[in-house]
Protein backbone atom coordinates (compact mmCIF):
# COMPACT_ATOMS: atom_id res chain seq x y z
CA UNK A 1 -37.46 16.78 -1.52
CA UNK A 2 -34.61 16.54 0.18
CA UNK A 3 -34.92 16.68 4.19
CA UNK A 4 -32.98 19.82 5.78
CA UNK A 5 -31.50 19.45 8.72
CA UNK A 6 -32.09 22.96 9.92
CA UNK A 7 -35.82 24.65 9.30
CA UNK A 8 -35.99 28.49 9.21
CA UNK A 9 -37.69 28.11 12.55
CA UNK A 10 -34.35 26.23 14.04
CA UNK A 11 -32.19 29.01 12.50
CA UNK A 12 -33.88 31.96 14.10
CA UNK A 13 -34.17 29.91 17.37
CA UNK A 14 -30.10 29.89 17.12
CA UNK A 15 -29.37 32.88 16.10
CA UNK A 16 -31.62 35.38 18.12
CA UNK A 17 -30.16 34.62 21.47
CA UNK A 18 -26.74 35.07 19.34
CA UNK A 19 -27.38 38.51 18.48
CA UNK A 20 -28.68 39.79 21.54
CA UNK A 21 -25.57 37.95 22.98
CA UNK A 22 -23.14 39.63 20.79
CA UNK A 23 -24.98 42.96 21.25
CA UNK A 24 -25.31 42.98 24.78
CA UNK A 25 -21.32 42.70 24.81
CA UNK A 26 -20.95 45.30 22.03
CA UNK A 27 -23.07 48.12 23.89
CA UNK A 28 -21.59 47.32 27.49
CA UNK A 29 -18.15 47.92 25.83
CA UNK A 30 -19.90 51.61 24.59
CA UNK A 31 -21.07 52.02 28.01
CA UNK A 32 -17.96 51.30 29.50
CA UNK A 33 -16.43 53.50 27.32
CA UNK A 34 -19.10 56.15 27.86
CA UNK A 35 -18.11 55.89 31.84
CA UNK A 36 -14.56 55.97 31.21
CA UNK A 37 -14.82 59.04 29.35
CA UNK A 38 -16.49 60.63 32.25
CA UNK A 39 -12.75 60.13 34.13
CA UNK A 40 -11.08 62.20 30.90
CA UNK A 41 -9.21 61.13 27.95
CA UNK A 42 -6.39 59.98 29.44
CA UNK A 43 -8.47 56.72 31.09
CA UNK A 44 -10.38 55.76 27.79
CA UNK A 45 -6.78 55.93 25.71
CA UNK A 46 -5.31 53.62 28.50
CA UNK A 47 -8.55 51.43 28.97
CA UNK A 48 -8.52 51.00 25.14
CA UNK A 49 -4.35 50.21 24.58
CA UNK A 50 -5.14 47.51 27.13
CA UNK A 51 -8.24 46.00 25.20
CA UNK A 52 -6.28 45.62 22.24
CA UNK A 53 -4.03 43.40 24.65
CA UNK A 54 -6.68 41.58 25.67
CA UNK A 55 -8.67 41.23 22.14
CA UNK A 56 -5.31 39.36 21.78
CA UNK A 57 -5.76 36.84 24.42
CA UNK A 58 -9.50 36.68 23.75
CA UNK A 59 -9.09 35.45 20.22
CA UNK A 60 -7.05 32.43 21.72
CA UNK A 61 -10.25 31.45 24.04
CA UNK A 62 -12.65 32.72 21.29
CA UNK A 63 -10.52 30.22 18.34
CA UNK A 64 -9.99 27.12 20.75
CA UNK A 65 -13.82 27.27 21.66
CA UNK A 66 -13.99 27.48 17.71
CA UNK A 67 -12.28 24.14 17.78
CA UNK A 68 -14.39 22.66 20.08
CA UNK A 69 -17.71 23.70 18.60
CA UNK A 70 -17.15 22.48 15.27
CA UNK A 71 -15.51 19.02 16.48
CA UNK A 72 -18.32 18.65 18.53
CA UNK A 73 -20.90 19.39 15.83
CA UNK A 74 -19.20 17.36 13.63
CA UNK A 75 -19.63 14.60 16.35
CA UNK A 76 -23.28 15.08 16.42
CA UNK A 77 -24.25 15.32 12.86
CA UNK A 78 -22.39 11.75 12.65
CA UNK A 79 -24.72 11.08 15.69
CA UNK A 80 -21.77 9.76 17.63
CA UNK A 81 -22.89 11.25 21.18
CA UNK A 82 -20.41 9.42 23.30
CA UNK A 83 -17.32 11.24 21.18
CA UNK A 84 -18.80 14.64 21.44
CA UNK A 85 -19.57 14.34 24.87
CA UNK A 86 -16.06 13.31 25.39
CA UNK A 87 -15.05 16.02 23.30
CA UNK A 88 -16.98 18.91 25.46
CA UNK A 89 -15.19 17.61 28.73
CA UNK A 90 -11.44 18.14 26.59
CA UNK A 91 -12.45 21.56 25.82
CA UNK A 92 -13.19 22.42 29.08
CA UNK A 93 -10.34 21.18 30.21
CA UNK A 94 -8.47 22.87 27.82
CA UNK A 95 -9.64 26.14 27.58
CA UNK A 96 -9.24 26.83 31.65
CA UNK A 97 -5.60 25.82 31.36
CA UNK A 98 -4.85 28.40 29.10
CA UNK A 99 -6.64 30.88 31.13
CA UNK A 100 -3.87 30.24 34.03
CA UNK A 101 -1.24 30.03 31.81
CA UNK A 102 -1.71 33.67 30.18
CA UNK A 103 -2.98 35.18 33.65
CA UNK A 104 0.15 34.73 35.17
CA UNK A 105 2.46 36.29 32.88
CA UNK A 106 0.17 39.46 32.78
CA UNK A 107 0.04 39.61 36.06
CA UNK A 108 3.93 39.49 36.31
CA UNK A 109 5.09 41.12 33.66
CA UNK A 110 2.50 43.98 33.10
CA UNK A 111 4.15 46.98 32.69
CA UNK A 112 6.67 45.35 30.03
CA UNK A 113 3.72 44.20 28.01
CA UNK A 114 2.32 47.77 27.61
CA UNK A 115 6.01 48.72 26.38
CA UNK A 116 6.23 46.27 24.54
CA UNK A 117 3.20 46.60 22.82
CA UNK A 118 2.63 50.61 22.64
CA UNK A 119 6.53 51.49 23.43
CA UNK A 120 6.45 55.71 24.34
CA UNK A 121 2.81 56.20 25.74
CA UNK A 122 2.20 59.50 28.06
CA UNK A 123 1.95 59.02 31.62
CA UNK A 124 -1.06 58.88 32.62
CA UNK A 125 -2.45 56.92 29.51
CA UNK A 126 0.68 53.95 30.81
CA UNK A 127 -0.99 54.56 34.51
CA UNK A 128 -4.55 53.91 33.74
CA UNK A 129 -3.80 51.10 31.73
CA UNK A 130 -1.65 49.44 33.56
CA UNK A 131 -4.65 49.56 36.69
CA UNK A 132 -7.21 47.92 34.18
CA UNK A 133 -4.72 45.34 33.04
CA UNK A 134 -3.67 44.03 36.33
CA UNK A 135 -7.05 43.60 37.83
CA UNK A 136 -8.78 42.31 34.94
CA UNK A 137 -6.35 39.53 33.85
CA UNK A 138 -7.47 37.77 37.26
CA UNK A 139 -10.85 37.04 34.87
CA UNK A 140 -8.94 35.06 32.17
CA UNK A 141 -9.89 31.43 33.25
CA UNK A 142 -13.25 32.80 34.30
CA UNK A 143 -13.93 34.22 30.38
CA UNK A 144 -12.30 30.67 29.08
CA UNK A 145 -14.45 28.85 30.99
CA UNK A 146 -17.33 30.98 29.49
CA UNK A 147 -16.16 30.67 26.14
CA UNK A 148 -15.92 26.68 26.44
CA UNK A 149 -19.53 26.37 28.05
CA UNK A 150 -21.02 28.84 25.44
CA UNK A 151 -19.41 27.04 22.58
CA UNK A 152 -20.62 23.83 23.83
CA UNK A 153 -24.36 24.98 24.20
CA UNK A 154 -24.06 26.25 20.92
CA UNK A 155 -23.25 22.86 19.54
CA UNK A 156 -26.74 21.51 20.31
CA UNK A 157 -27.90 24.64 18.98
CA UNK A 158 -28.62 25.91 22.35
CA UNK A 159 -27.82 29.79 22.09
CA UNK A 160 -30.33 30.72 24.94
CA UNK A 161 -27.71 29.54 27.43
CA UNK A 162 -24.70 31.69 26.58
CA UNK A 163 -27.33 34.49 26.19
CA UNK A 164 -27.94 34.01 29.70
CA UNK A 165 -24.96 34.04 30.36
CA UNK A 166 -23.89 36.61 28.53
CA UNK A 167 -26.92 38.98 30.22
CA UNK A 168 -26.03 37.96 34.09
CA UNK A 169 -22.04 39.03 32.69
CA UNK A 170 -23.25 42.26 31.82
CA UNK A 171 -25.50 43.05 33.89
CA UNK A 172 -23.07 42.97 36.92
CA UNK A 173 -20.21 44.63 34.54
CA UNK A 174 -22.40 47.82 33.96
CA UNK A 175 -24.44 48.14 37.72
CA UNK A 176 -21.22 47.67 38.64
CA UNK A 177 -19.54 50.34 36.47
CA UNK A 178 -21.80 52.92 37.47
CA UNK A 179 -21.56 52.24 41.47
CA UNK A 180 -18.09 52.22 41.25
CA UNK A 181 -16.95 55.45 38.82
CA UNK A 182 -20.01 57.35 40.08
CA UNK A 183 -20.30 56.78 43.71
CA UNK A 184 -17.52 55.48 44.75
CA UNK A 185 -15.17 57.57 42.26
CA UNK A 186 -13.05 55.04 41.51
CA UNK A 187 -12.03 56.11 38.16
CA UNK A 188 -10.34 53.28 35.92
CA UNK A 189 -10.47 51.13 38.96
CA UNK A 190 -14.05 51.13 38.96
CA UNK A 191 -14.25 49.79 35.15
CA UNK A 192 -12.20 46.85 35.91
CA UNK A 193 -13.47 45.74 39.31
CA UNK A 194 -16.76 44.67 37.94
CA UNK A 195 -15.18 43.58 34.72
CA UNK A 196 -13.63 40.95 36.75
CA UNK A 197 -16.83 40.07 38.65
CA UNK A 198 -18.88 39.88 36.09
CA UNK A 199 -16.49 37.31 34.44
CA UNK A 200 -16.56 35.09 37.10
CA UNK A 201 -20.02 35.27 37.64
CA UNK A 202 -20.49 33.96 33.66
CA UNK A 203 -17.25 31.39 34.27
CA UNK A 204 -19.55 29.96 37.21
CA UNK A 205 -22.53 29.74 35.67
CA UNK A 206 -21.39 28.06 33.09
CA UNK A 207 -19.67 25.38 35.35
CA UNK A 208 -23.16 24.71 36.49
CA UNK A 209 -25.31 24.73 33.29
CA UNK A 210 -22.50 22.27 31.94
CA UNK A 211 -23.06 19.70 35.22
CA UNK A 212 -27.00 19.94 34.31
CA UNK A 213 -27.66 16.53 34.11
CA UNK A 214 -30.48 16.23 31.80
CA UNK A 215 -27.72 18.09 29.38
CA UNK A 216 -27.81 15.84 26.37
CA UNK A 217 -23.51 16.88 25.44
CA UNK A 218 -22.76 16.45 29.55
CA UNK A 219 -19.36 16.47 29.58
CA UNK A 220 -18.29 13.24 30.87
CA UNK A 221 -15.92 12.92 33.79
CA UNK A 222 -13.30 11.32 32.25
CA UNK A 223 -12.70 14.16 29.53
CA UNK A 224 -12.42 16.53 32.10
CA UNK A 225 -10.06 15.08 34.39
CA UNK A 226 -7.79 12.67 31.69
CA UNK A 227 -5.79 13.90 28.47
CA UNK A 228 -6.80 12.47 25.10
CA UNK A 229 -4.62 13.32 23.38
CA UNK A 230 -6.41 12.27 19.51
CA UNK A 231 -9.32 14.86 20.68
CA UNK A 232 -6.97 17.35 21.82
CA UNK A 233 -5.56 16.67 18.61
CA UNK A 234 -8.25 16.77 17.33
CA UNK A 235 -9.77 20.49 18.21
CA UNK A 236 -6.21 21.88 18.32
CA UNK A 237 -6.13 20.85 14.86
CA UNK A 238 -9.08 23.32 13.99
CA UNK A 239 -8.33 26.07 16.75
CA UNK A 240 -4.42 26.23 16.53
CA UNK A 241 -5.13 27.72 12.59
CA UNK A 242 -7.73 30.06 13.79
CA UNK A 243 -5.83 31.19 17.28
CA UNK A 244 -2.69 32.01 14.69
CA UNK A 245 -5.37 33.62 12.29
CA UNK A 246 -7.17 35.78 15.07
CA UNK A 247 -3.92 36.49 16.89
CA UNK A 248 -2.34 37.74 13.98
CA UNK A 249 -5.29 39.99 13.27
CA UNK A 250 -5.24 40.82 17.03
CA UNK A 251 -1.58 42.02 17.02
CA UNK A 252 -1.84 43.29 13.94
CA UNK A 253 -4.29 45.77 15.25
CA UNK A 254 -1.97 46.37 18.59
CA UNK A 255 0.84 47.72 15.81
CA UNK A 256 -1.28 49.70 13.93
CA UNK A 257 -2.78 51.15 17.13
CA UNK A 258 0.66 51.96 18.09
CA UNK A 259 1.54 53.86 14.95
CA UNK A 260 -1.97 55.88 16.02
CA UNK A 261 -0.20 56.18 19.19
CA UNK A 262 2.67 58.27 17.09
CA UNK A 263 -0.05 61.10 16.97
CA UNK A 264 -1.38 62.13 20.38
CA UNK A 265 -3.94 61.15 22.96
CA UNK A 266 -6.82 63.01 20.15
CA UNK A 267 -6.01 60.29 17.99
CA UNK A 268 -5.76 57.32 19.99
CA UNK A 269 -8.95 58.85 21.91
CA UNK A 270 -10.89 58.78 18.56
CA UNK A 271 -10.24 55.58 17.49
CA UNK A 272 -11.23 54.36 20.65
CA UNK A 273 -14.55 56.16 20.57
CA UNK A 274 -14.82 54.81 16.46
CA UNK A 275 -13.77 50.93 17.58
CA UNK A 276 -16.99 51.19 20.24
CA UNK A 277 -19.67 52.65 17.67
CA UNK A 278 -18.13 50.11 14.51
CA UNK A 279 -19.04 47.22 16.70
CA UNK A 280 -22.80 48.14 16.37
CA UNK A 281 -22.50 47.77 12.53
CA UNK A 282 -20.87 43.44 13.14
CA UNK A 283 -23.31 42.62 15.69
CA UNK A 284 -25.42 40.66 13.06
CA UNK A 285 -22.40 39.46 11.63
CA UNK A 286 -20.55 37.96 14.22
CA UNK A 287 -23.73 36.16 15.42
CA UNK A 288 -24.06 34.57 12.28
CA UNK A 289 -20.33 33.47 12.35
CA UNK A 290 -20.79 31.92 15.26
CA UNK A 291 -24.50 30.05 13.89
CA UNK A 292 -22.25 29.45 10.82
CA UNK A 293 -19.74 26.86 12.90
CA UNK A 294 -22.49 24.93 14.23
CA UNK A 295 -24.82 24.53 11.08
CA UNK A 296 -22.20 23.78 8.85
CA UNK A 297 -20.49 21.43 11.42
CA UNK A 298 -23.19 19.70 11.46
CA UNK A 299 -24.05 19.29 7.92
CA UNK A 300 -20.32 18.15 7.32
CA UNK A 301 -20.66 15.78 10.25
CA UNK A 302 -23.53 14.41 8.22
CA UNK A 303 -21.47 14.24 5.36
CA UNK A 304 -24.02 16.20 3.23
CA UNK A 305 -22.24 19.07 2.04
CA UNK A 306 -24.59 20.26 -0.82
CA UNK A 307 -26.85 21.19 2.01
CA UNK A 308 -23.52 22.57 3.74
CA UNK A 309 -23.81 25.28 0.81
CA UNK A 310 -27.56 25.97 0.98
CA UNK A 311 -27.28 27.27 4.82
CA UNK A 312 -23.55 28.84 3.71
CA UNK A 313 -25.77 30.97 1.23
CA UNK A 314 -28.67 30.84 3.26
CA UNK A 315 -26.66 32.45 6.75
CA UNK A 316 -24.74 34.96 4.05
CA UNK A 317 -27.86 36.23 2.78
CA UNK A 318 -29.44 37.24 5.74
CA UNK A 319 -26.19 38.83 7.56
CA UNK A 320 -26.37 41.30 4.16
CA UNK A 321 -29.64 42.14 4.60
CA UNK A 322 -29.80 42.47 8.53
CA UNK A 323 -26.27 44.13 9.01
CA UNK A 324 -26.44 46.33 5.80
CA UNK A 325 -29.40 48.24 7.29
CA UNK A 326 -27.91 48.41 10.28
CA UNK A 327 -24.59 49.92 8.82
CA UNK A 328 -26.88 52.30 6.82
CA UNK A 329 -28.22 53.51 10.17
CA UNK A 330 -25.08 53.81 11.91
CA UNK A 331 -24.06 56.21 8.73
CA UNK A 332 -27.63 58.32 9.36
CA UNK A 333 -26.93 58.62 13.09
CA UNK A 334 -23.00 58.89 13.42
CA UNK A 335 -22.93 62.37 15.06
CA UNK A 336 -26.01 61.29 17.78
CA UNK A 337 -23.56 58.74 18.32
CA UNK A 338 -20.10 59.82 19.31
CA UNK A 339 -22.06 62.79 20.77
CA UNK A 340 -22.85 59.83 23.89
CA UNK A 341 -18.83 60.67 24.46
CA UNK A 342 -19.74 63.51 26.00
CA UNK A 343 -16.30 64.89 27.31
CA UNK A 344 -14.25 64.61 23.71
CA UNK A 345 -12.73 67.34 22.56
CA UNK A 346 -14.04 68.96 18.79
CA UNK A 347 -11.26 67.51 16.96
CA UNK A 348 -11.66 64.04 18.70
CA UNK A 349 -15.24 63.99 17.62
CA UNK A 350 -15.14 64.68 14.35
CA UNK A 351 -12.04 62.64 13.47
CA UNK A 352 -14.11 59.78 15.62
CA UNK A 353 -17.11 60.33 13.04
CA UNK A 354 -14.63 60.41 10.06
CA UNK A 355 -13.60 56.73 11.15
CA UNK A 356 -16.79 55.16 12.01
CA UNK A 357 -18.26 56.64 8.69
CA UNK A 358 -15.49 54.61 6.90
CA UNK A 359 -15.91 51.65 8.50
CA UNK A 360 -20.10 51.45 8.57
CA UNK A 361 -20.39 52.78 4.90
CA UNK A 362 -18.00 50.35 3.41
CA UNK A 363 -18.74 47.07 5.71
CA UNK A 364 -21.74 46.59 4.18
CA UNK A 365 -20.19 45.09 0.80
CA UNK A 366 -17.20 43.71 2.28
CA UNK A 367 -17.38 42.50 5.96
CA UNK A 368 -19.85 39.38 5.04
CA UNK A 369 -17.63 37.93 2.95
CA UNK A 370 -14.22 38.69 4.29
CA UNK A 371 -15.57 37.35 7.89
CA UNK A 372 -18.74 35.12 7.85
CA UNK A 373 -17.78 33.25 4.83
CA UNK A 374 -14.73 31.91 6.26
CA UNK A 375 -16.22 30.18 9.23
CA UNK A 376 -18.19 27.87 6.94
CA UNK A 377 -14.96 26.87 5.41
CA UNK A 378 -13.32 26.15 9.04
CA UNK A 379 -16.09 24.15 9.97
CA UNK A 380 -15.75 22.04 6.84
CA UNK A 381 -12.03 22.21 8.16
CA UNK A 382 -10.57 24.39 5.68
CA UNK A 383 -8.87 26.06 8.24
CA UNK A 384 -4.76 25.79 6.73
CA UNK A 385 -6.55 28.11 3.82
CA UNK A 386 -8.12 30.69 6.40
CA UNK A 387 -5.33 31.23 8.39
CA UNK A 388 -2.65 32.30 5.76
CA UNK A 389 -5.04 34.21 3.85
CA UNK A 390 -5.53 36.21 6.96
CA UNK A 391 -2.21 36.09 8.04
CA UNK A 392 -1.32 37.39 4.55
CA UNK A 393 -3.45 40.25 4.77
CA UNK A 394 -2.84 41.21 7.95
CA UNK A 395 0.59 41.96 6.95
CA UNK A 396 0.58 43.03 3.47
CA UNK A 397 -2.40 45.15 3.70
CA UNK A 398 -3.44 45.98 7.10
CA UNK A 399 -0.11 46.46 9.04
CA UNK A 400 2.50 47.55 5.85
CA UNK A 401 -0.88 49.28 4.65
CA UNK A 402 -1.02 51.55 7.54
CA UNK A 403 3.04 51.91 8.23
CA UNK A 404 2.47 53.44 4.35
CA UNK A 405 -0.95 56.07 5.22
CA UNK A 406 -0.28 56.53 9.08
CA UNK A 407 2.98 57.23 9.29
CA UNK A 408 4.60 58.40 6.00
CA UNK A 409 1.80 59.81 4.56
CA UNK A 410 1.20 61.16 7.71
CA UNK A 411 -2.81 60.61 7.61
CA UNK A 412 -2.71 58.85 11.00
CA UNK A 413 -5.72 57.03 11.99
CA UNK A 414 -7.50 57.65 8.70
CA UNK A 415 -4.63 55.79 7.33
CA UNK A 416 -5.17 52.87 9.52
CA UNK A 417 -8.92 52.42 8.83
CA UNK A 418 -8.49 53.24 4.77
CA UNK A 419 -5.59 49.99 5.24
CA UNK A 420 -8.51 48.15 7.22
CA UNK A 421 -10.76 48.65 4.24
CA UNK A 422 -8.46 47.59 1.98
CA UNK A 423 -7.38 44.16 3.84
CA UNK A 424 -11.59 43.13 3.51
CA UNK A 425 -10.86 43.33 -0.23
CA UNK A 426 -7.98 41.41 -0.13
CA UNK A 427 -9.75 38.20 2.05
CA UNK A 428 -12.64 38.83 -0.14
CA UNK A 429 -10.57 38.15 -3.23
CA UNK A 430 -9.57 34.70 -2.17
CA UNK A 431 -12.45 33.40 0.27
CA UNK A 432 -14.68 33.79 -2.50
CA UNK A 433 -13.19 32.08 -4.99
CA UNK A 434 -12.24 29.33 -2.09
CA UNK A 435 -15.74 28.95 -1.40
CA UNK A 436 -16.91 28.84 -5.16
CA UNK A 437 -14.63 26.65 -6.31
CA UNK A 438 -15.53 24.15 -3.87
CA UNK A 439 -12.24 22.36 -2.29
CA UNK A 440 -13.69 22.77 0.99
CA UNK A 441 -15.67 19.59 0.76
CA UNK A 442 -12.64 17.47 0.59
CA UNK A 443 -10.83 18.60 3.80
CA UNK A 444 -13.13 16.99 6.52
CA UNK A 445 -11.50 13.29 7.46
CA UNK A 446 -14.23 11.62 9.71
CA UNK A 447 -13.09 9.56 12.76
């Protein structure tokens, strides 16, 4: 029999610290949400325009650490430590100059982005946003560096780490939430105060775990302070596909937010409250998206891609049994739920359990396959065919999908999340297929 290079054992010891990663983010975003609320609608509506801003910027951290982790896997399942340690100082390098470089223009041109973006918001929605935006784009770097350290921890198959990190992060983010809306009455300031602490406080951590020396994928000095260009090339290759991917999906989701926009603060209030509760239904799923980059990597590094397939199947399996009963839960307990939004008006809240009904009943068939699947297929680098599939169905479905249900149909945010469900067909119609047919094995060029 054939020896695996993952056991069930190694698996679970990845992917546990994953989850409670990914959850521990999910449920301080409801509790920040939860806080905001307390200030009134107006905050959570401006708190939430500016997320979608920064889910934009976070999916160009989140892709290029993407790069990293599955050039660096692929290093180590060649066994070639000297490249992946040289690839894990690039990345760091890498990932905190684009931190600075999109800080600054947030921090400059602020108030145009939110224009830009959401165009005609009221007031005190543009007010409260533009407080949270301009303190918390100070933490860009910080979450870059994070990003970089987690994904490089993660290549050894070291989750624990960025679980650490991940629970010091939000630790501070909600102790400090509730000293500073509660006590000090800060209001939106108080959300994005410790957002900004906490960031750093994960951006330095990871700075030291990666200087541990008994680290076996140390960065080494001269990829952090030098330019190679052939690794830069290298990861750019795999995270410039998924950063135009991700960003498309990212501002895809800013325009259909601002058709949402088109119908009052209820709406946009709603959605918010919906977008918190939905991410309890992905937790499982995005963990295993993330596993999925390093297994496969590694396998493909190995040059073994039949057993590339068994953990593709193996991964997909368990994120449809784990995050369909999950979903099915979410469904059961949807009132309980946007009843912790204790301040939303009787329209909000039902509308708000309309949405995340939607999204939790129907995720269960589709969201494994229309986002799991396709990391397996960038980590064999199959990224060219990711990223216009996604691109494609961003546009066609998602964003022309909603301009057709939001606005002249005039269903407004019920539009948008009927057009959401309808994009998961469409990447499930050709990742499938993709992944099936097999042309994946062909893409990865070793060194």
């Amino acid at each position: 029999m054939q020896q695996r290079l993952f056991s069930d054992r190694s698996l679970i010891k990845l992917i546990i610290p994953l989850v409670i990663e990914q959850g521990l983010t999910i449920l301080v975003g409801m509790a920040d949400g939860i806080m905001v609320a307390s200030v009134g609608e107006a905050a959570i509506s401006g708190v939430s325009l500016v997320d979608m801003i920064a889910a934009v910027i976070l999916v160009l951290f989140a892709a290029l650490a993407t790069g990293g982790a599955v050039v660096t896997s692929q290093f180590l399942g060649a066994r070639n430590m000297e490249k992946a340690r040289r690839s894990a100082g690039q990345l760091i390098l890498m990932a905190v100059s684009l931190g600075v470089l999109i800080m600054v223009p947030c921090l400059l041109f602020s108030e145009q982005l939110l224009m830009l973006c959401f165009g005609a918001i009221e007031a005190d929605v543009k007010a409260a946003g533009l407080i949270y935006l301009r303190i918390t784009a100070f933490s860009f770097p910080f979450l870059a560096l994070y990003n970089a350290g987690a994904a490089i921890y993660r290549s050894v198959g070291n989750s624990k780490v960025s679980m650490e990190a991940s629970l010091l992060m939000n630790a501070v983010n909600v102790a400090g939430n509730a000293f500073c809306i509660f006590v000090l009455k800060w209001g939106v300031t108080g959300v994005a105060v410790p957002t900004l602490i906490s960031r750093m406080a994960a951006g330095f951590y990871m700075i030291a775990k990666c200087a541990n020396p008994h680290l076996s994928l140390r960065p080494t000095r001269k990829g952090l302070t030098s330019i190679d260009g052939r690794m830069m090339g290298s990861i750019l290759g795999i995270g410039i596909p998924s950063a135009c991917e991700n960003c498309f999906f990212s501002l895809g989701r800013l325009i259909v937010a601002s058709m949402i926009t088109l119908f009052g603060t209820s709406q946009v209030s709603a959605n918010a409250v919906a977008g918190n509760i939905d991410r309890l239904g992905i937790i499982i799923g995005q963990a295993m998206g993330l596993a999925m980059v390093t297994v496969v990597g590694q396998c493909i590094g190995a040059r073994d891609t039949e057993q590339a397939r068994y953990y593709t199947k193996k991964l997909l399996g368990w994120t449809y049994l784990v995050q369909g009963l999950t979903n099915v839960l979410i469904v059961l307990f949807v009132g309980n739920l946007v009843d912790l939004y204790a301040t939303l008006a009787p329209e909000t809240r039902a509308l708000a359990m309309k949405l995340s009904t939607i999204h939790a009943s129907l995720a269960i068939i589709f969201w494994p396959v229309s986002f799991v699947l396709p990391n397996a297929l960038r980590a064999a680098n199959d990224v060219k065919f990711t990223m216009w599939v996604g691109i494609f169905s961003m546009l066609a479905c998602r964003i022309f999908g909603s301009w057709v249900l939001c606005v002249r149909f005039g269903l407004g945010a019920v539009g948008v999340w009927i057009a959401m469900v309808i994009d998961w067909v469409c990447r499930t119609s050709f990742f499938v297929p993709r992944y099936l047919g097999g042309k994946w094995k062909t893409k990865y060029k070793p060194e």
